[in-house]
C-alpha atoms as a PDB file:
ATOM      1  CA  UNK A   1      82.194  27.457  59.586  1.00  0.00           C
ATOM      2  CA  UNK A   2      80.134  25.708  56.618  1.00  0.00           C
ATOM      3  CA  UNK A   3      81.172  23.533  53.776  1.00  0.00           C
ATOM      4  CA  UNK A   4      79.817  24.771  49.956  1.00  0.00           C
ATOM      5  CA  UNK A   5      79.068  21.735  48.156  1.00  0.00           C
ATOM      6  CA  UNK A   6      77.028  21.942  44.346  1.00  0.00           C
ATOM      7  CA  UNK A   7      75.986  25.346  45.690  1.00  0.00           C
ATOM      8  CA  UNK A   8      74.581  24.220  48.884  1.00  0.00           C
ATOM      9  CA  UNK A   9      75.721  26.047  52.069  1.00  0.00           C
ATOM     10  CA  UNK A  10      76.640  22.799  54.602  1.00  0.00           C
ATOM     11  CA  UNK A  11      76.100  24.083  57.860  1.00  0.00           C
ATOM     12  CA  UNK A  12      78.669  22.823  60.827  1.00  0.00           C
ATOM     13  CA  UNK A  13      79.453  23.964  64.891  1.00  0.00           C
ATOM     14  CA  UNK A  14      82.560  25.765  65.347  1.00  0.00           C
ATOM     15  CA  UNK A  15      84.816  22.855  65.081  1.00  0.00           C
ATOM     16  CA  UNK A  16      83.492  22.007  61.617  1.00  0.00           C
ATOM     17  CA  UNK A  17      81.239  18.975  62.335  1.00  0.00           C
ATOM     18  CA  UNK A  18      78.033  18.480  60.800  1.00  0.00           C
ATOM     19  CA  UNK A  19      75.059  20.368  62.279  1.00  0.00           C
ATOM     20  CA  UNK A  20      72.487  17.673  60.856  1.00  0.00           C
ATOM     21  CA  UNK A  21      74.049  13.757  59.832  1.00  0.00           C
ATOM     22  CA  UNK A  22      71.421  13.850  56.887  1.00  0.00           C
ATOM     23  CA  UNK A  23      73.401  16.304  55.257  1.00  0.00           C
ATOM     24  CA  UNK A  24      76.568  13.585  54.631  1.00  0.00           C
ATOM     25  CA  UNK A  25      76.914  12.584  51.368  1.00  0.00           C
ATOM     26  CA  UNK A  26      80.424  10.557  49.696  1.00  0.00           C
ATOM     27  CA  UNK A  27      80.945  13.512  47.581  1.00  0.00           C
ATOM     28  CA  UNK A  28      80.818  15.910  51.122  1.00  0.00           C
ATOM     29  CA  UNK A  29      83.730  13.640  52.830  1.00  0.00           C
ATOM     30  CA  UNK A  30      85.534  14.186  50.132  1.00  0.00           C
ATOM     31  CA  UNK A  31      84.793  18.428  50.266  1.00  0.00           C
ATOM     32  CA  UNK A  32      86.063  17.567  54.531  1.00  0.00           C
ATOM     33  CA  UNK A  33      88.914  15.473  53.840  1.00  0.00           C
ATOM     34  CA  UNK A  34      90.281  18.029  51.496  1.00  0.00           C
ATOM     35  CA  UNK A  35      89.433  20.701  54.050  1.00  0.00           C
ATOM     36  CA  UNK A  36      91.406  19.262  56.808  1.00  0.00           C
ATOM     37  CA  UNK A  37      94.753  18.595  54.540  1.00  0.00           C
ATOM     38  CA  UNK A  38      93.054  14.349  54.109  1.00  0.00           C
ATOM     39  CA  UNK A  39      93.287  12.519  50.525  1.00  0.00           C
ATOM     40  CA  UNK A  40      91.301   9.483  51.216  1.00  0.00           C
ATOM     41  CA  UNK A  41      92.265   6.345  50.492  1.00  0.00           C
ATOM     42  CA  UNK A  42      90.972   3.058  50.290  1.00  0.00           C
ATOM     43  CA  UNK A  43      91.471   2.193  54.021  1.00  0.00           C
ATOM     44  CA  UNK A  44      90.347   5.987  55.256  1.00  0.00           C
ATOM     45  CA  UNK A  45      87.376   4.969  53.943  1.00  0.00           C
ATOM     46  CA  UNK A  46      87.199   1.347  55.295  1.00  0.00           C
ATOM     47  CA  UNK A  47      87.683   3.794  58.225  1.00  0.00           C
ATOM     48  CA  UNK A  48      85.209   6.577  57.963  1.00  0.00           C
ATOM     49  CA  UNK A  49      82.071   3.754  56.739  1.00  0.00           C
ATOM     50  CA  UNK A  50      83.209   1.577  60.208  1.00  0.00           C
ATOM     51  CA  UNK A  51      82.553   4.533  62.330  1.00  0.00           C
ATOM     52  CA  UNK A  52      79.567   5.687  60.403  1.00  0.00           C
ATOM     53  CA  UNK A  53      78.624   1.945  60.541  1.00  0.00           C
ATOM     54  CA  UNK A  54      79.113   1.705  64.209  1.00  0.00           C
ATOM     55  CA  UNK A  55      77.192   4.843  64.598  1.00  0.00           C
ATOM     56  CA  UNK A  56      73.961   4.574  62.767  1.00  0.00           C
ATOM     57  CA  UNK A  57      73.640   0.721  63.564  1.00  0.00           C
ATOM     58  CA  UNK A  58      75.156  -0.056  66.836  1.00  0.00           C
ATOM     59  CA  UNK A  59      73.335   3.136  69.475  1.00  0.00           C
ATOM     60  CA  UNK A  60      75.248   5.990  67.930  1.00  0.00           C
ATOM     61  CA  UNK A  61      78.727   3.874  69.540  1.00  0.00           C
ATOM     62  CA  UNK A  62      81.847   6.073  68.376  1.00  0.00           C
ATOM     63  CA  UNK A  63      84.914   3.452  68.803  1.00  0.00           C
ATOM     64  CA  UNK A  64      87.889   4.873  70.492  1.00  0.00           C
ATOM     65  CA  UNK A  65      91.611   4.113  68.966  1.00  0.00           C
ATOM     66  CA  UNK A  66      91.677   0.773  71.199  1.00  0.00           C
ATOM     67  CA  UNK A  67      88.300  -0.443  69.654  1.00  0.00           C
ATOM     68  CA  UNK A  68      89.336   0.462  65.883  1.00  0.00           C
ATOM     69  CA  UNK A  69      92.910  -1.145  65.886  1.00  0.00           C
ATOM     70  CA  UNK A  70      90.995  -4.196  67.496  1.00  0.00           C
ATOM     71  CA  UNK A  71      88.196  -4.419  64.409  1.00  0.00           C
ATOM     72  CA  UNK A  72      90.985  -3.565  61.862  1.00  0.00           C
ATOM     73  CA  UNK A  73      93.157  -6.263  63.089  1.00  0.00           C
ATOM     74  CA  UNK A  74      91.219  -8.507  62.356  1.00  0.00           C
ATOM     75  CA  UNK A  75      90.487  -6.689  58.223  1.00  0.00           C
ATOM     76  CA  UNK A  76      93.881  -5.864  57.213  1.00  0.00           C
ATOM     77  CA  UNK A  77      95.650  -9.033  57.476  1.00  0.00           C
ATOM     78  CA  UNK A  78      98.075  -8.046  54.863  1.00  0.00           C
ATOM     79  CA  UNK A  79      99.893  -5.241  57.197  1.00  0.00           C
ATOM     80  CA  UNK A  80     102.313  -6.846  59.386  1.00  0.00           C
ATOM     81  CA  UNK A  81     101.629  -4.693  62.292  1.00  0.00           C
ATOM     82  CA  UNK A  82      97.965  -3.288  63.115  1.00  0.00           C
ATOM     83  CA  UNK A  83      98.564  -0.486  65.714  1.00  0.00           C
ATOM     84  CA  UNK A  84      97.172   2.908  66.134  1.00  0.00           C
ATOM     85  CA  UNK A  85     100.507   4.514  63.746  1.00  0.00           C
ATOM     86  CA  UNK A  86      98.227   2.413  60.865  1.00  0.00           C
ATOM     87  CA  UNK A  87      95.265   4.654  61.862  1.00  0.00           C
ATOM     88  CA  UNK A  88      97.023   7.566  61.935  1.00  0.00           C
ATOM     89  CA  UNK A  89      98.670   7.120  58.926  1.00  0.00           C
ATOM     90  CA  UNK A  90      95.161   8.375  56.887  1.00  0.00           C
ATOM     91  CA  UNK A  91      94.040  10.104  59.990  1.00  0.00           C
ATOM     92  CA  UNK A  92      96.849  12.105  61.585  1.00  0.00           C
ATOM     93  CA  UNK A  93      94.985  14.468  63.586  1.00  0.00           C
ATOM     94  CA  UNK A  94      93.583  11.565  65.282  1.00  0.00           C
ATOM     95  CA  UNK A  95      91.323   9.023  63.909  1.00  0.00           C
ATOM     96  CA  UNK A  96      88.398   8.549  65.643  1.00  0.00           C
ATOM     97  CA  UNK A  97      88.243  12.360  65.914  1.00  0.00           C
ATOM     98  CA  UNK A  98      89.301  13.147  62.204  1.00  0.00           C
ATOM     99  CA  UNK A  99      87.756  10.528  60.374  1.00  0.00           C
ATOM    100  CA  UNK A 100      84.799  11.148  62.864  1.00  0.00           C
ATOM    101  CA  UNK A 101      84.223  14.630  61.359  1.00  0.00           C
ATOM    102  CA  UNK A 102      85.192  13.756  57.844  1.00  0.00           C
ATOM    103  CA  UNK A 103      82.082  10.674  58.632  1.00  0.00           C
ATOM    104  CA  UNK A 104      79.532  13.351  59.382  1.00  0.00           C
ATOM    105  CA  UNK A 105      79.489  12.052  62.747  1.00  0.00           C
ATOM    106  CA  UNK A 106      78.915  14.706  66.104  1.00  0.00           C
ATOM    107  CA  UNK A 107      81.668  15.433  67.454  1.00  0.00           C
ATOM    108  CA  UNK A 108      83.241  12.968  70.449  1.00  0.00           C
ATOM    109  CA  UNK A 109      83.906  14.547  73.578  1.00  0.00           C
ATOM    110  CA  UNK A 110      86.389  12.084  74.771  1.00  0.00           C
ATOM    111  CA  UNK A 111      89.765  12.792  75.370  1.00  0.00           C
ATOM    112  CA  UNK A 112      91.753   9.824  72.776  1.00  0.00           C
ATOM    113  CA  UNK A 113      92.718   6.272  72.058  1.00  0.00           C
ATOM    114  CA  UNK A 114      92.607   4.434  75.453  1.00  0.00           C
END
């Protein structure tokens, strides 16, 4: 599998992650998200620069569920309930996974949230 993106051949494993993190770009999460069925909103991207974030500047750390719905508590202050259905809702194959791939971030062997 590869992504085309202004004529460039994006080259990814099997499971459509990233062969080489230099190659993500804004403009390529948005070529992903559409890919996997994802419109991205403002929150799936406070989502996908956390784990990009938490990657690149924290010892290439990929939060599970548990650790994102404990960081986004604390952001989104205006929801009434911060659980993993408010990840999901941008994510819904799974956001750490998901938004992992649509990030440009290797893929997580790990099983899930907890």
């Amino acid at each position: 599998m590869a992504y085309e993106l202004n004529g460039a051949t994006i080259e990814t494993n099997a499971n459509g992650y990233l062969e080489n993190l230099d190659d993500w770009s804004e403009e390529l999460a948005g070529v992903i998200a559409a890919a996997e069925g994802i419109e991205l909103s403002d929150r799936g991207w406070e989502i996908i620069n956390y784990l990009r974030d938490e990657y690149l500047n924290n010892n290439s750390n990929q939060p599970n569920e548990r650790h994102m719905v404990k960081h986004f508590k604390k952001l989104w202050t205006d929801l009434d309930k911060v659980d993993t259905k408010a990840l999901y809702i941008h994510f819904p194959m799974g956001p750490a996974k998901q938004a992992g791939k649509i990030a440009g971030l290797p893929e997580t062997r790990r099983k899930g949230g907890y």
